[in-house]
C-alpha atoms as a PDB file:
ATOM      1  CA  UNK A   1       0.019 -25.455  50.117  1.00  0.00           C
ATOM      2  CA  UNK A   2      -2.696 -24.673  47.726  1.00  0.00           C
ATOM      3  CA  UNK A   3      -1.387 -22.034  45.303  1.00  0.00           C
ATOM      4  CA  UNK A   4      -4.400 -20.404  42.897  1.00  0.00           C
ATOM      5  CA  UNK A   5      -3.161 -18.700  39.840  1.00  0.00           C
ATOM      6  CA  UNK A   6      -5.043 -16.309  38.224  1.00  0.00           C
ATOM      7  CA  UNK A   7      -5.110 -14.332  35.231  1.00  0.00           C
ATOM      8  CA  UNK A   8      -4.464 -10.700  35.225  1.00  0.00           C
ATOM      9  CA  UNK A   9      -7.246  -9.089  32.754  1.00  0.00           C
ATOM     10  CA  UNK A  10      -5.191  -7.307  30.421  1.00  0.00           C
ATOM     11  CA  UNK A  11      -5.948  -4.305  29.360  1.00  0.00           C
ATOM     12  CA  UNK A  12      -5.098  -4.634  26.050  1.00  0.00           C
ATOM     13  CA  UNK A  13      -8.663  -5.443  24.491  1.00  0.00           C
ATOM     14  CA  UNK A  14      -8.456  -7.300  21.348  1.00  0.00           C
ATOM     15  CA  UNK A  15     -12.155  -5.866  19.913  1.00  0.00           C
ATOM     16  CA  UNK A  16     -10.840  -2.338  21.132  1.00  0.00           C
ATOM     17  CA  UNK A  17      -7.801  -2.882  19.051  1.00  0.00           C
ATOM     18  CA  UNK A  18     -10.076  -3.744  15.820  1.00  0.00           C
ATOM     19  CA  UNK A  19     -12.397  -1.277  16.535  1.00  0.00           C
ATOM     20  CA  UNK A  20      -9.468   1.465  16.155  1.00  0.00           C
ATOM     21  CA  UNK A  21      -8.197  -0.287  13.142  1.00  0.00           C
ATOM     22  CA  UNK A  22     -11.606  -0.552  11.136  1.00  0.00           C
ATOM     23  CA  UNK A  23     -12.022   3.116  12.245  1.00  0.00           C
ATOM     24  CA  UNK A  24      -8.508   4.641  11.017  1.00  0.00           C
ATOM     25  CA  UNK A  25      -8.914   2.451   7.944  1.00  0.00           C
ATOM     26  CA  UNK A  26     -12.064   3.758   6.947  1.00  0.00           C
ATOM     27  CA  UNK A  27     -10.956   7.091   7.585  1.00  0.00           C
ATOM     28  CA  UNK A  28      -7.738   6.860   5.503  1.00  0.00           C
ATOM     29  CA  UNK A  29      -8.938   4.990   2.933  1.00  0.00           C
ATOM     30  CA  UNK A  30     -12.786   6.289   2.471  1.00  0.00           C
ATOM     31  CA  UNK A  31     -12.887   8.509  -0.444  1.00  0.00           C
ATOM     32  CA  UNK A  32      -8.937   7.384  -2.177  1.00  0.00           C
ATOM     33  CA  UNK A  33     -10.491   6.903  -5.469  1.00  0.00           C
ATOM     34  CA  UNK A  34     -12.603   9.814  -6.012  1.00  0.00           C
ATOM     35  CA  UNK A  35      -9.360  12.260  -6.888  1.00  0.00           C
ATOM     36  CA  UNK A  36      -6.941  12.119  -9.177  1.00  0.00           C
ATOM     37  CA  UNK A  37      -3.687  11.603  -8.589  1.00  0.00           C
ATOM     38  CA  UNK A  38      -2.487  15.750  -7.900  1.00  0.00           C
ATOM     39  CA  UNK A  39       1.059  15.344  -6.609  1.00  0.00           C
ATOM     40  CA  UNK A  40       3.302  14.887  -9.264  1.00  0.00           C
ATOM     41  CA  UNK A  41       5.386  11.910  -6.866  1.00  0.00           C
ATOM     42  CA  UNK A  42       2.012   9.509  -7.095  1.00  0.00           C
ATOM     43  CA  UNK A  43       2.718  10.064 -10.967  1.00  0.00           C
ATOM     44  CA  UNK A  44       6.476   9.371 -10.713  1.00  0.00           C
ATOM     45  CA  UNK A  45       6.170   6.276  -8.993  1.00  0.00           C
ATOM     46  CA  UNK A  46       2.607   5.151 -10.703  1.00  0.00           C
ATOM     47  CA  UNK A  47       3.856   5.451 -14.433  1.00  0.00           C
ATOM     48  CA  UNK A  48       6.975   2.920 -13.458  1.00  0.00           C
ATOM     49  CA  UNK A  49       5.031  -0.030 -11.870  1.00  0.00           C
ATOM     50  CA  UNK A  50       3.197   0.545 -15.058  1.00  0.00           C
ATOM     51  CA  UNK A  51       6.059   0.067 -17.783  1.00  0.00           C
ATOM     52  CA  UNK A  52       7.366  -2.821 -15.316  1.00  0.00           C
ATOM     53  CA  UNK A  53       3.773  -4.812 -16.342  1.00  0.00           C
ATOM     54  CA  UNK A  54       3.904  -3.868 -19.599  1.00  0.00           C
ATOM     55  CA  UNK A  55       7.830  -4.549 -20.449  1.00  0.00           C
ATOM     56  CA  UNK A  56       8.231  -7.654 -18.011  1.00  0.00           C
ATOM     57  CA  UNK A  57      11.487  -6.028 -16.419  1.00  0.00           C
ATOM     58  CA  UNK A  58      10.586  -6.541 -12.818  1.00  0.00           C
ATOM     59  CA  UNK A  59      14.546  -5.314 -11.892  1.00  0.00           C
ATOM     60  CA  UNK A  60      14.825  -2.504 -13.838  1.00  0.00           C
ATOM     61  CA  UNK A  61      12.503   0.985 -12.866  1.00  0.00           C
ATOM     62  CA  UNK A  62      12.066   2.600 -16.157  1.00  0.00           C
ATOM     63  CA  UNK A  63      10.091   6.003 -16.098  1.00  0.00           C
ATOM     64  CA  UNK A  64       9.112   6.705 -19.786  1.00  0.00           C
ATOM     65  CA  UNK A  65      10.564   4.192 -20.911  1.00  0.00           C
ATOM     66  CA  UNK A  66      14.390   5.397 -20.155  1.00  0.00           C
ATOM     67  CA  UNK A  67      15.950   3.328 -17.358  1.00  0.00           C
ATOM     68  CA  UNK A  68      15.561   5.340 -13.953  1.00  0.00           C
ATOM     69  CA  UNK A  69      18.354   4.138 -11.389  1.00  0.00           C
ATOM     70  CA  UNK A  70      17.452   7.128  -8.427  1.00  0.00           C
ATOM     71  CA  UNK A  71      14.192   6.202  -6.716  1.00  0.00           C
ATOM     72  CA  UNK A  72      14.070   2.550  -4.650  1.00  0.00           C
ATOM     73  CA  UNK A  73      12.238  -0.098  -6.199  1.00  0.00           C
ATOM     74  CA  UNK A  74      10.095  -1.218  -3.478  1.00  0.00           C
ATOM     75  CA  UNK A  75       7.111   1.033  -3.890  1.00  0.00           C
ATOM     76  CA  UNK A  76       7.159   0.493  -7.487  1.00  0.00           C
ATOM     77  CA  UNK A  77       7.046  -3.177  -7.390  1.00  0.00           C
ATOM     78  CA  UNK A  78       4.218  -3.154  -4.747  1.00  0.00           C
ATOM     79  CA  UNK A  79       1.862  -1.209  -7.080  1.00  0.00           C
ATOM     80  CA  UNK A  80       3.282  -3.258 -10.102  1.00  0.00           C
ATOM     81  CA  UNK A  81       1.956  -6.676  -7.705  1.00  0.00           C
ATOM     82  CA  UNK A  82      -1.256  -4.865  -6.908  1.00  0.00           C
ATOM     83  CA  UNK A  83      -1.508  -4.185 -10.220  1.00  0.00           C
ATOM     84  CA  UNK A  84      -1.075  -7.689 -11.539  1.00  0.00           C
ATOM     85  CA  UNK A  85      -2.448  -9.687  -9.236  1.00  0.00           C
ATOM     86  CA  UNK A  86      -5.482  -7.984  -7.682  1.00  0.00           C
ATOM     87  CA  UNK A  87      -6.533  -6.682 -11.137  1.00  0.00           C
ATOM     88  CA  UNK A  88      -6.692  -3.059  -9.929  1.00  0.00           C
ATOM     89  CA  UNK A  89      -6.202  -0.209 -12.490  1.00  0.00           C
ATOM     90  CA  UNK A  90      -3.636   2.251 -12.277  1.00  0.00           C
ATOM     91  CA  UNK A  91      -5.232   5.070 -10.351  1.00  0.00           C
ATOM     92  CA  UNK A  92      -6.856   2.732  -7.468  1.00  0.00           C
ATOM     93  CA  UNK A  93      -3.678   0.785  -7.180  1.00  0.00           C
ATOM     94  CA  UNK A  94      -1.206   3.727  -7.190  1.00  0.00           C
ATOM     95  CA  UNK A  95      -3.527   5.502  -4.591  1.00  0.00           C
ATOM     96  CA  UNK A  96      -3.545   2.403  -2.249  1.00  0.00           C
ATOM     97  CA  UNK A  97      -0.235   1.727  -2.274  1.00  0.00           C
ATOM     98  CA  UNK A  98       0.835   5.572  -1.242  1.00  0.00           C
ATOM     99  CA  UNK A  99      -2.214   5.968   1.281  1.00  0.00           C
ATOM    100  CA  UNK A 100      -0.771   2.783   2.694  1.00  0.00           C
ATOM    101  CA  UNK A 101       3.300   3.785   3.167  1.00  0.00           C
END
């Protein structure tokens, strides 16, 4: 008994899939730099992964420079490692962070 297996094509396309990806990705992120940050939240949670750089408390979210115990750190410390380790300034960094949550 000769038994011939075959493949099913799938139909999930792998360059489909990337295409969609580079497309919604240039579309989110196309023009993120080129405004300012104009809802006071991208301030609120930009100014904090700043003072957590420049203090060295990476626990503690401080918002100027009071200790702030009522928004999640999680946000903050992904701009603050943006920040620090892809050498992005402030603006860039806070606006890639938010475009990407």
């Amino acid at each position: 008994m000769n038994l011939q297996i075959t493949a099913k094509k799938s139909s999930f396309s792998l360059a489909g899939f990337s295409f969609v990806v580079i497309v919604a990705a240039a579309v989110i992120f196309a023009r993120l730099g080129s405004f300012p940050l104009f809802n006071p939240d991208e301030a609120l949670y930009a100014e904090p992964a700043r003072e957590m750089l420049e203090i060295g408390d990476y626990v503690t979210t401080y918002l100027n420079y009071v200790i702030r115990f009522t928004k999640p750190p999680l946000v903050i410390w992904a701009m603050a490692f943006l920040s620090k380790f892809l050498a992005l300034a402030s603006l860039p960094c806070a606006s890639l962070v938010l475009a990407a949550a």
